[in-house]
Protein backbone atom coordinates (compact mmCIF):
# COMPACT_ATOMS: atom_id res chain seq x y z
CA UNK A 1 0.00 0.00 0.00
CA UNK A 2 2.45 2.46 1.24
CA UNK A 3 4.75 1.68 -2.12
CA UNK A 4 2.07 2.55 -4.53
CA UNK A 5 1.08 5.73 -2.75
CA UNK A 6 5.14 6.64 -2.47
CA UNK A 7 5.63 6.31 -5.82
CA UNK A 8 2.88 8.49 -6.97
CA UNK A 9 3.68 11.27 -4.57
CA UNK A 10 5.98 13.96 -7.07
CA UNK A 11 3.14 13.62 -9.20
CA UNK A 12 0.67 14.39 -7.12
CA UNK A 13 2.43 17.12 -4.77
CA UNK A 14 2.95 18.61 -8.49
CA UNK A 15 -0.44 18.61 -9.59
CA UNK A 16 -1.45 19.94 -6.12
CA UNK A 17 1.03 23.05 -6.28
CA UNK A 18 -0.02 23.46 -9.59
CA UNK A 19 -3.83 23.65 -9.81
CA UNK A 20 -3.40 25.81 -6.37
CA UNK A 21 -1.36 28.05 -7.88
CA UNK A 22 -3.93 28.64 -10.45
CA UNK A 23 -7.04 28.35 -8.01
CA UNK A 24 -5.42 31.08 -5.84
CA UNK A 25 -5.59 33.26 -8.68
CA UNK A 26 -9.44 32.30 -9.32
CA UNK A 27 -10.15 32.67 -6.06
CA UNK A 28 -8.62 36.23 -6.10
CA UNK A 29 -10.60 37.22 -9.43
CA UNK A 30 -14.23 36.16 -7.55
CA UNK A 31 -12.96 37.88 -4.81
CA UNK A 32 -12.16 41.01 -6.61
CA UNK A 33 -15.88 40.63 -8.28
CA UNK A 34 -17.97 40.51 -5.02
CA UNK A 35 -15.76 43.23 -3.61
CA UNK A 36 -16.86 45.71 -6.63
CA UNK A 37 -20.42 44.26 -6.50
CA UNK A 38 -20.83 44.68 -2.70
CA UNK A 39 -19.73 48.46 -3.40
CA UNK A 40 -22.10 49.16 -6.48
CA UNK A 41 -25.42 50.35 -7.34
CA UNK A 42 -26.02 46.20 -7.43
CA UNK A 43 -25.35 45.86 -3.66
CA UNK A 44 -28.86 44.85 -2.34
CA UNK A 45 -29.84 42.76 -5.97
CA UNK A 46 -26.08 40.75 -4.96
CA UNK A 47 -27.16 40.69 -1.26
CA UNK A 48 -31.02 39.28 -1.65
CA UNK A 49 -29.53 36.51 -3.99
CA UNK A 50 -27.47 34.79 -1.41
CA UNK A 51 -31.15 34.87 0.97
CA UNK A 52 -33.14 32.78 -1.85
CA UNK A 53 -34.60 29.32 0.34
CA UNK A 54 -33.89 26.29 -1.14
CA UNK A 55 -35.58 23.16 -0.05
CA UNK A 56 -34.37 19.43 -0.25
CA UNK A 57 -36.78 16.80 0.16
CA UNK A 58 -35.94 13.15 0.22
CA UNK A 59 -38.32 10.75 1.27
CA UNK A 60 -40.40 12.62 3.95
CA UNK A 61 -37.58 14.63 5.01
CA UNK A 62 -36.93 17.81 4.26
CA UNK A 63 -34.38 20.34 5.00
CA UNK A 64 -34.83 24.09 3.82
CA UNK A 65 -31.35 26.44 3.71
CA UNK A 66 -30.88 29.87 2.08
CA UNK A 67 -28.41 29.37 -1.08
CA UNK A 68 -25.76 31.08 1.02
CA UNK A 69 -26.33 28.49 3.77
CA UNK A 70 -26.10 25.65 1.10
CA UNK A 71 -22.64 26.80 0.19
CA UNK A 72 -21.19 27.58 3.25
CA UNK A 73 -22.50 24.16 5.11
CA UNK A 74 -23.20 21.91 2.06
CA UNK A 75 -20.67 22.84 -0.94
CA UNK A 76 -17.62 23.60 2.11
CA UNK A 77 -18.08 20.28 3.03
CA UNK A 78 -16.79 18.63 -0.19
CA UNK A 79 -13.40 21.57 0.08
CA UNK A 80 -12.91 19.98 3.72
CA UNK A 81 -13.31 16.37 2.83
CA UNK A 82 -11.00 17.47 0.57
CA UNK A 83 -8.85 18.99 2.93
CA UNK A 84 -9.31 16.01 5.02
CA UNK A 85 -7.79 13.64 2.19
CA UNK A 86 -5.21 15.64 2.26
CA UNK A 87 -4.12 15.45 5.40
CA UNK A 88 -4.49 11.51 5.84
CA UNK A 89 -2.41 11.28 3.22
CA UNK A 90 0.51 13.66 3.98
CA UNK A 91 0.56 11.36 7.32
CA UNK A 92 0.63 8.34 5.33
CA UNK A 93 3.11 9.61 3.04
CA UNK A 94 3.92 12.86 2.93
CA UNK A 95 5.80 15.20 4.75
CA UNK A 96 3.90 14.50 8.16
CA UNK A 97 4.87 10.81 7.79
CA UNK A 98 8.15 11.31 9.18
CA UNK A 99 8.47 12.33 12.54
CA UNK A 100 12.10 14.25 11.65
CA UNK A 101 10.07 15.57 8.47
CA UNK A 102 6.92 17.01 10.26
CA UNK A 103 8.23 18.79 13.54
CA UNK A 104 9.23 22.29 11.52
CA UNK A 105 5.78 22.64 10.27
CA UNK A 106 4.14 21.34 12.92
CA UNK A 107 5.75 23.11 15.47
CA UNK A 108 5.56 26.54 12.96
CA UNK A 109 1.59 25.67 12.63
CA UNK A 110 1.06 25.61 16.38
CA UNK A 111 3.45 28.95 17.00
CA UNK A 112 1.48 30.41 13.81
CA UNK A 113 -2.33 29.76 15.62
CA UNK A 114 -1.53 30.63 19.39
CA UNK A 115 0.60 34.02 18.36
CA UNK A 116 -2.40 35.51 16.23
CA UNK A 117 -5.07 34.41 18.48
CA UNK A 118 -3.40 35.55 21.58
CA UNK A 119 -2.60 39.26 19.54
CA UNK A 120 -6.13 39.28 18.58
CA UNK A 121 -7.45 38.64 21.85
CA UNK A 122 -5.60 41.60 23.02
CA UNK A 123 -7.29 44.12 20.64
CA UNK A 124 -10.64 42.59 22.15
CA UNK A 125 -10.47 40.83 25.04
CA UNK A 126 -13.56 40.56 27.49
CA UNK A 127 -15.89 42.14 24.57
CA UNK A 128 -18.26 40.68 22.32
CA UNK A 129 -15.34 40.39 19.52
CA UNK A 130 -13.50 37.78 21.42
CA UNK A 131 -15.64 35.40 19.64
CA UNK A 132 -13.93 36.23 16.85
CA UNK A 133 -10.30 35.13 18.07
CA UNK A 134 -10.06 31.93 15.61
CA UNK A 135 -10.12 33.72 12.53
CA UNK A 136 -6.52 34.78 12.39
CA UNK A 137 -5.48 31.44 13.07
CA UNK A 138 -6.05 30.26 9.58
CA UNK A 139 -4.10 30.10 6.14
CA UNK A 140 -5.13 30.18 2.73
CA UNK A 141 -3.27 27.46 1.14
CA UNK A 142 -4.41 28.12 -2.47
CA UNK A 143 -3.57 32.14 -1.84
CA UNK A 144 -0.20 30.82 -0.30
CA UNK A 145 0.92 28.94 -2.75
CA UNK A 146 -0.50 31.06 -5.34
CA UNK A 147 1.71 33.74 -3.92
CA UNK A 148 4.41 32.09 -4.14
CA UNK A 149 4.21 31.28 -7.50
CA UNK A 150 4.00 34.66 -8.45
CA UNK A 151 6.99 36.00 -6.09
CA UNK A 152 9.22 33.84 -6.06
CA UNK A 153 8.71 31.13 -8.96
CA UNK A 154 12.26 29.52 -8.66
CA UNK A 155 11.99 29.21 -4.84
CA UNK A 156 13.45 25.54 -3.52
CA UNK A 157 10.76 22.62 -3.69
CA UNK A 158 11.87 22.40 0.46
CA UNK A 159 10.44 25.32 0.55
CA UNK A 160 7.46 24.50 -1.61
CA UNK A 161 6.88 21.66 0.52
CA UNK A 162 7.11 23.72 3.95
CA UNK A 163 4.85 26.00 3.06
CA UNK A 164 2.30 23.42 1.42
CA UNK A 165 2.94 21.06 5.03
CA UNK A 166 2.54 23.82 7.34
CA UNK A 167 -0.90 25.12 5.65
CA UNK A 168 -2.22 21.46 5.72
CA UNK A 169 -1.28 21.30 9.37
CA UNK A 170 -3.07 24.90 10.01
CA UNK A 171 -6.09 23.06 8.17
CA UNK A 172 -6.04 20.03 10.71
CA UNK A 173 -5.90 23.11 13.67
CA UNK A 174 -8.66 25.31 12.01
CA UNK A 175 -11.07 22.05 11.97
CA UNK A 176 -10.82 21.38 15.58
CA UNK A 177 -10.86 24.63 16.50
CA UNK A 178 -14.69 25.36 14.33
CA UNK A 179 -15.53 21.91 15.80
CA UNK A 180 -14.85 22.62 19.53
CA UNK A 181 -15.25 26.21 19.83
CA UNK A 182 -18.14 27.31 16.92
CA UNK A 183 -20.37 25.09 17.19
CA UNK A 184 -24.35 25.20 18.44
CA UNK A 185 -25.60 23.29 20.96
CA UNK A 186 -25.13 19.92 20.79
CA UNK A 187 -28.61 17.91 19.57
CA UNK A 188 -27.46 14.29 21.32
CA UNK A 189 -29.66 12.31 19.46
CA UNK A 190 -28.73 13.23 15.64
CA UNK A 191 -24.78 13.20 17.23
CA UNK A 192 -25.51 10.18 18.01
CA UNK A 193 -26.97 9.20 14.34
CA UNK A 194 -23.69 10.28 13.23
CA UNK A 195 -21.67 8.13 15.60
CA UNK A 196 -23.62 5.50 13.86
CA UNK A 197 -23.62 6.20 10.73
CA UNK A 198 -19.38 6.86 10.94
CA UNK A 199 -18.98 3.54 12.32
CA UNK A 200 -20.67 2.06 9.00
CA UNK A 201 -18.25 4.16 7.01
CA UNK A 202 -15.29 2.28 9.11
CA UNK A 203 -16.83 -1.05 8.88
CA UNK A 204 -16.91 -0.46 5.39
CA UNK A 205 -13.54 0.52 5.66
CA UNK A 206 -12.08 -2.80 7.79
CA UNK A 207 -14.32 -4.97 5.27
CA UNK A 208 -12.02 -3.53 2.35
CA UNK A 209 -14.80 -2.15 0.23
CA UNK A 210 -12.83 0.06 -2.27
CA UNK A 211 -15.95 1.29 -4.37
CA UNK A 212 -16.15 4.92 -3.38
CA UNK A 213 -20.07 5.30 -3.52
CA UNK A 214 -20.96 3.27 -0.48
CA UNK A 215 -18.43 5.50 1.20
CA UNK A 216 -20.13 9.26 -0.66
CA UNK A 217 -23.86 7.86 0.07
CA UNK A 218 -22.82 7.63 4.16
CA UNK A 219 -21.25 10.71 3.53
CA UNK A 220 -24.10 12.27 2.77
CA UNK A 221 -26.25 10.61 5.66
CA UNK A 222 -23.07 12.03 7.86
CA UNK A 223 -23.71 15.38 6.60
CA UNK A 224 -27.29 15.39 7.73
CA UNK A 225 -26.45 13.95 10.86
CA UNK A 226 -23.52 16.29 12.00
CA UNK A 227 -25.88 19.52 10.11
CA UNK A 228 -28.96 18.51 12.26
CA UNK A 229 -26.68 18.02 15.54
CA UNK A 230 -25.32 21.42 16.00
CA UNK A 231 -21.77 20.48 15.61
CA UNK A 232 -20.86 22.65 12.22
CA UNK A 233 -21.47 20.27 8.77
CA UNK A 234 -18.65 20.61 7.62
CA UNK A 235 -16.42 18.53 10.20
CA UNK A 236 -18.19 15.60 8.67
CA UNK A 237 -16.16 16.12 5.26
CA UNK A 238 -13.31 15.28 7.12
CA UNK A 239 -14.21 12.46 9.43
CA UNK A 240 -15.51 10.76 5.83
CA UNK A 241 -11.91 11.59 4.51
CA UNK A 242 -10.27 9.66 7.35
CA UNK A 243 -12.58 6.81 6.63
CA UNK A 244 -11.46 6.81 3.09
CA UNK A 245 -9.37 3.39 2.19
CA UNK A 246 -5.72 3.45 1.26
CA UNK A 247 -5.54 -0.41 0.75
CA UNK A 248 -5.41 -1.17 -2.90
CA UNK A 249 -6.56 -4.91 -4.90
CA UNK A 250 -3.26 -5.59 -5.84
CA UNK A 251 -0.08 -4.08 -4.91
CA UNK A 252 2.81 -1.68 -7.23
CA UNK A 253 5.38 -5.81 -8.04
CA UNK A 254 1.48 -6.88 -9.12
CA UNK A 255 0.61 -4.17 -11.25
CA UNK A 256 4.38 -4.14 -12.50
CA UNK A 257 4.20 -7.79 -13.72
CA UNK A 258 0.49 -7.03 -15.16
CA UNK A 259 1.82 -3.83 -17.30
CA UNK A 260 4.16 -6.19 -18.61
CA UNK A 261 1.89 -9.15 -19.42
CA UNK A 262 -0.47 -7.02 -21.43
CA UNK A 263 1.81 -4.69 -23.22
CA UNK A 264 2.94 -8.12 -24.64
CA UNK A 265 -0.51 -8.87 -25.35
CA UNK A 266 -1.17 -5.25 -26.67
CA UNK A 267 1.83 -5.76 -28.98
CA UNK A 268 1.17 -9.39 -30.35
CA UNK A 269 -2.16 -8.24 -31.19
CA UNK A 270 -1.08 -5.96 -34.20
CA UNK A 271 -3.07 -6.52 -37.05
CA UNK A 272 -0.67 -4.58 -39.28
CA UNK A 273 -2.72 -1.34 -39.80
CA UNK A 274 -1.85 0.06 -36.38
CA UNK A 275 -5.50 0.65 -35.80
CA UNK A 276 -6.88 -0.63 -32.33
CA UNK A 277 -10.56 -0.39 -33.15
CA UNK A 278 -9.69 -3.30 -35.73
CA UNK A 279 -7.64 -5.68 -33.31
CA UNK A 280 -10.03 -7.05 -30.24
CA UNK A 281 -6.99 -7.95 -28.33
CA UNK A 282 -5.61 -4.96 -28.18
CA UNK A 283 -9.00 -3.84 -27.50
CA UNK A 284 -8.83 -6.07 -24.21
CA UNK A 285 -5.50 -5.50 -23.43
CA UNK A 286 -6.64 -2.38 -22.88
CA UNK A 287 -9.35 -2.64 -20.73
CA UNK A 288 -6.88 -4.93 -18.76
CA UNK A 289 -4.71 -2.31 -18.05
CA UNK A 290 -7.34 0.10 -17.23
CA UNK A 291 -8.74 -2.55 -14.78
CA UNK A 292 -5.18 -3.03 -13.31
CA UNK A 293 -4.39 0.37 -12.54
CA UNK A 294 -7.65 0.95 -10.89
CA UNK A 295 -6.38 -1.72 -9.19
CA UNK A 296 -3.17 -0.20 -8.15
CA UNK A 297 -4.69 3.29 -6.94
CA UNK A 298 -5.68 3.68 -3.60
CA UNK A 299 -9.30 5.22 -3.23
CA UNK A 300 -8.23 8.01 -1.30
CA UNK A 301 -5.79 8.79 -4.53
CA UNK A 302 -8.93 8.38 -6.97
CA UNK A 303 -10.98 10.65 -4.61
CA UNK A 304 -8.57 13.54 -4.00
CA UNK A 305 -7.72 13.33 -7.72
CA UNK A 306 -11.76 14.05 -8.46
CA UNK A 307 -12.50 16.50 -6.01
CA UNK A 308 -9.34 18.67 -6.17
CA UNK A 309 -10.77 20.67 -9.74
CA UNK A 310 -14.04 20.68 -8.52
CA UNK A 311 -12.60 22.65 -5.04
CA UNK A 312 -10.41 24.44 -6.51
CA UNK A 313 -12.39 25.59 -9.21
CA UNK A 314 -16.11 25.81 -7.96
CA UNK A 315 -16.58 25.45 -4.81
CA UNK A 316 -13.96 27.71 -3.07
CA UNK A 317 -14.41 30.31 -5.51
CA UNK A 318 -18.58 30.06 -5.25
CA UNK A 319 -17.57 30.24 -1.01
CA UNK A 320 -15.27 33.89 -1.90
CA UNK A 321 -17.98 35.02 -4.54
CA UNK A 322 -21.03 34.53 -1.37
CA UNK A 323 -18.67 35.68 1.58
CA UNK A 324 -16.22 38.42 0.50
CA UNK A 325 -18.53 40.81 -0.50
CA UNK A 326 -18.17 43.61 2.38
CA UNK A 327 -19.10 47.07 2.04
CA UNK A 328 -16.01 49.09 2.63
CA UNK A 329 -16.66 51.97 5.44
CA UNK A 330 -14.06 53.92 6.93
CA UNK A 331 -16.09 53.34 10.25
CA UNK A 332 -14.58 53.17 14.09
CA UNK A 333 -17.06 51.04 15.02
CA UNK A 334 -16.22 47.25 15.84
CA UNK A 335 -12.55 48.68 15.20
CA UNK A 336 -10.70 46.59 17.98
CA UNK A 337 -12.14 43.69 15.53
CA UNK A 338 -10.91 44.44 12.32
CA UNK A 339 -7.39 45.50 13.66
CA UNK A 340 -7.35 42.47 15.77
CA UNK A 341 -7.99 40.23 12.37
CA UNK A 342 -5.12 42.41 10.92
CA UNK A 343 -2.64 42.63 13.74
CA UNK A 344 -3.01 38.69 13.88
CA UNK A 345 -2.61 38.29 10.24
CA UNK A 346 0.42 40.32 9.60
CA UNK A 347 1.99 40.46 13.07
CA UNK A 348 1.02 37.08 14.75
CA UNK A 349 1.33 34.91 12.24
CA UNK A 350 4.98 35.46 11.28
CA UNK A 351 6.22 35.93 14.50
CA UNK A 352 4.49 32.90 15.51
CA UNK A 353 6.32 30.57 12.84
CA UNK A 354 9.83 32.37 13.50
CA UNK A 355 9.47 32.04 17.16
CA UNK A 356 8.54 28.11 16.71
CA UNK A 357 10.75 27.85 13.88
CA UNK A 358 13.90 29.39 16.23
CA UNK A 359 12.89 27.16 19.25
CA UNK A 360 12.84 23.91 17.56
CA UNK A 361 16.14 24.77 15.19
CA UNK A 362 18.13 25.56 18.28
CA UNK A 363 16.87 23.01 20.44
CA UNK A 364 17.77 20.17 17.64
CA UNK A 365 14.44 18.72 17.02
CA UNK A 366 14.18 20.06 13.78
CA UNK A 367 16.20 21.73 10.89
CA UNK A 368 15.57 24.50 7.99
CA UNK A 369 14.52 22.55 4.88
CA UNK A 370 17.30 22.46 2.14
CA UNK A 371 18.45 25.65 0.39
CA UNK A 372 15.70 27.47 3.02
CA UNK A 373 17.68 30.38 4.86
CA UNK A 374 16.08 32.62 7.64
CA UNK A 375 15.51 34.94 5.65
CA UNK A 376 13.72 33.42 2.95
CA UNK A 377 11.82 31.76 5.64
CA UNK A 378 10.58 35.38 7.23
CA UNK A 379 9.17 35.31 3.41
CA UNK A 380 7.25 32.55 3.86
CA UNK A 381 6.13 32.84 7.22
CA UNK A 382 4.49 36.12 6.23
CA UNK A 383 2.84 34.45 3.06
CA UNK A 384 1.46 31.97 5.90
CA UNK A 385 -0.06 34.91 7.01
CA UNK A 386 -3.06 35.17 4.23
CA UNK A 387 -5.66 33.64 6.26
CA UNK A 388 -9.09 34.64 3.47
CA UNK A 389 -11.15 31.61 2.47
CA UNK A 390 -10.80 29.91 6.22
CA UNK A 391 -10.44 32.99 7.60
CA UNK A 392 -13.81 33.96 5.72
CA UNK A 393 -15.74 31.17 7.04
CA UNK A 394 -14.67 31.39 10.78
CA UNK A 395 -15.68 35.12 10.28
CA UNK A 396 -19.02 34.23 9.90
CA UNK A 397 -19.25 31.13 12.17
CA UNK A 398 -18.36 34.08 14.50
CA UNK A 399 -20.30 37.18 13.74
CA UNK A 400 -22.84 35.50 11.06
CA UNK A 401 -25.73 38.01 11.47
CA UNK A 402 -23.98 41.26 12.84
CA UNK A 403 -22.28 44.08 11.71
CA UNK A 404 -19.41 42.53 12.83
CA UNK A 405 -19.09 40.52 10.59
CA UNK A 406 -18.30 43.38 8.07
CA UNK A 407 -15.74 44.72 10.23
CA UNK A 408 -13.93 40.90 10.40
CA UNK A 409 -13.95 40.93 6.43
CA UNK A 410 -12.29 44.31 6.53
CA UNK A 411 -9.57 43.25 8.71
CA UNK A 412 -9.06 39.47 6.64
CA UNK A 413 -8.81 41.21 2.90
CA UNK A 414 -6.96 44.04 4.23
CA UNK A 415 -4.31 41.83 6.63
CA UNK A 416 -4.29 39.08 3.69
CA UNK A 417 -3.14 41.82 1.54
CA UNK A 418 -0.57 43.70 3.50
CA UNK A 419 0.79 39.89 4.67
CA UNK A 420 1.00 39.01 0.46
CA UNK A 421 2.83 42.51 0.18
CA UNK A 422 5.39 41.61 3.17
CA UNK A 423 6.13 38.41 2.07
CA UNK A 424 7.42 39.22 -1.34
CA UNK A 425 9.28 42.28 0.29
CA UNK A 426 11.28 39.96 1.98
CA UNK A 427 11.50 36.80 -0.25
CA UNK A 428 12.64 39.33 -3.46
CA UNK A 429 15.25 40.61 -0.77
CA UNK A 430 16.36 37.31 0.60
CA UNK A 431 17.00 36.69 -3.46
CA UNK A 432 19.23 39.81 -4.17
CA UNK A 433 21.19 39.03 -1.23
CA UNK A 434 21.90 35.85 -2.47
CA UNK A 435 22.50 36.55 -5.72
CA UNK A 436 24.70 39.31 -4.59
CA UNK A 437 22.62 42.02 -5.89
């Protein structure tokens, strides 16, 4: 199991970085648009269409949610099974497989979620806005990497992989903290449905069922379950993630000896025109080899592989289009909120990472990644520090129907922007340095 998911794992870090990259830059286009529209003539028309009910009815049940509600519980929870996926397998596989691996961004992720929260908090402790203290915590890892690509487009694959391991670890943080601290109260009995219907989804699981749509229809009973209980819908994406097998039919020496079998087969069925419609051996050699690699690919690999367009591509930037949209006021009210979002941002979170990137250096338990300086590290630390799409849905986990809200948006798109800014400050003069410039 663990060879075939090794062996795949350039590829897919690759594709990850790449269709990020790009993503981030969708992202910041719908962002841009429900910025503008927010502050038009078209403000009210863009706000009422977020507020249009729509009702789901299967069976006898029924469950009615404004559009904006469908997104932000129902589409979110496909980005953090997503998210999820990814984090199983980077401790499968990835860079949080390793113990001497994952302790710099683990150790970076905790130091970058205390520091902001604790520099929030002090903008507005006691007050009605320390509800709000989680959304610092957060980073964008599609912005992030996007970023990056844009700044500094030659920078190390170490450092690539930091950034990319530290975000995912930020992710695992940012779920437990909307599970534990913004939640509603807890409805036992459809908890307890979930409990239920998560211990199918394992049984499924230990009996080695590697179809993925026993595992999606669950999902979707989990979704209800956790929705209806009070503890926020979207934790269920990941808890189906984790559920997800890795165990494939036959292993990588199998699929090796299979390749090898067919493309024999595949070449002694030539019938001299080089045509395959005309040669039904090739024909089934074919569908042999399709059937082997499906074989050979773990589920979670097929799932991530399917869902990571469809996130990156509709549903995050459907989330930005319904949620950044924030009239811009030059107001002092719910001030201590939207410069304790920004202080957090641009001040917490990189002197979070460098604090916890210092202690564990020095004290031996970890090291800089290759070709990584301090320096270029500041860089990074500060392009940790654009929080926006998570930061965007703690927001209104928080505040969701007050002004403060508006004021928490403020403070995200402004401190995601000035943290952006920062970070290729420092990275473009960490790369003149060393280029002796």
């Amino acid at each position: 199991m663990a060879v075939c998911l090794k062996r795949i794992q350039p590829t897919i870090f690759q594709r990850f970085f790449r269709t990020e990259t790009v993503g981030g830059l969708v992202l910041l286009l719908f962002g841009i648009a429900a910025l503008l529209l927010a502050n038009s003539p078209l403000a009210e028309t863009f706000e009422r269409l977020w507020q249009i009910p729509i009702t789901v009815t299967v069976v006898h049940h029924s469950l009615a949610l404004t559009l904006h509600q469908w997104i932000n519980d129902g589409l979110m929870a496909v980005f953090f099974l997503l998210v999820g996926l990814e984090i199983k397998r980077e401790l499968l596989v990835g860079e949080l497989a390793s113990a001497k691996k994952a302790v710099l961004p683990i150790v970076c992720a905790i130091g970058g979620m205390i520091v902001p929260a604790a520099i929030y908090l002090m903008f507005n402790m006691g007050g009605f806005g320390s509800r709000g203290w989680g959304i610092p915590v957060a980073t964008d890892i599609a912005f992030a990497l996007g970023a990056l690509a844009l700044i500094a487009p030659d920078a190390p694959i170490g450092a690539r992989v930091f950034l990319t391991a530290l975000a995912i670890v930020d992710d695992m943080g940012a779920v437990l903290v909307i599970a534990i601290f913004y939640s509603h109260a807890i409805a036992w009995g459809s908890l307890a449905g979930a409990g239920a219907v998560l211990l199918i989804l394992i049984g499924f699981n230990v009996a080695r069922i590697r179809q993925l749509w026993p595992y999606l229809l669950a999902g979707i009973a989990l979704w209800y379950f956790m929705h209806q209980s009070g503890v926020h819908a979207t934790v269920a994406g990941v808890m189906l993630a984790f559920t997800i097998p890795t165990r494939t039919r036959i292993n990588a020496a199998q699929f090796s000896r299979k390749t090898l079998d067919v493309a024999d087969q595949f070449g002694r069925g030539e019938t001299g025109d080089s045509l395959v419609v005309t040669s039904e051996r090739q024909q089934e050699a074919l569908f042999a080899l399709k059937h082997a690699s499906e074989g050979v690919t773990a589920p979670i690999l097929r799932l991530e592989t399917a869902l990571h367009n469809f996130s990156a591509f509709v549903v995050m930037p459907l989330f930005v289009f319904a949620n950044a949209g924030v009239a811009i006021r030059l107001s002092m009210q719910h001030a201590n909120i939207t410069l304790g979002v920004l202080a957090g941002l641009v001040i917490g979170k990189p002197l979070g990472i460098m604090a916890a990137a210092f202690l564990g250096v020095k004290s031996g338990i970890a090291k800089l990644p290759a070709a990584v300086g301090w320096a270029s590290l500041l860089g990074y630390a500060w392009l940790a520090g654009i929080g926006f799409t998570l930061s965007l849905f703690i927001a209104m986990l928080a505040f969701d129907g007050t002004a403060s809200v508006d004021a928490a948006k403020q403070g995200i798109l402004a401190g995601s922007l000035l943290a952006g800014v920062a970070g290729a400050i420092i990275l473009r003069a960490a790369r003149d340095y060393r280029d002796g410039r």
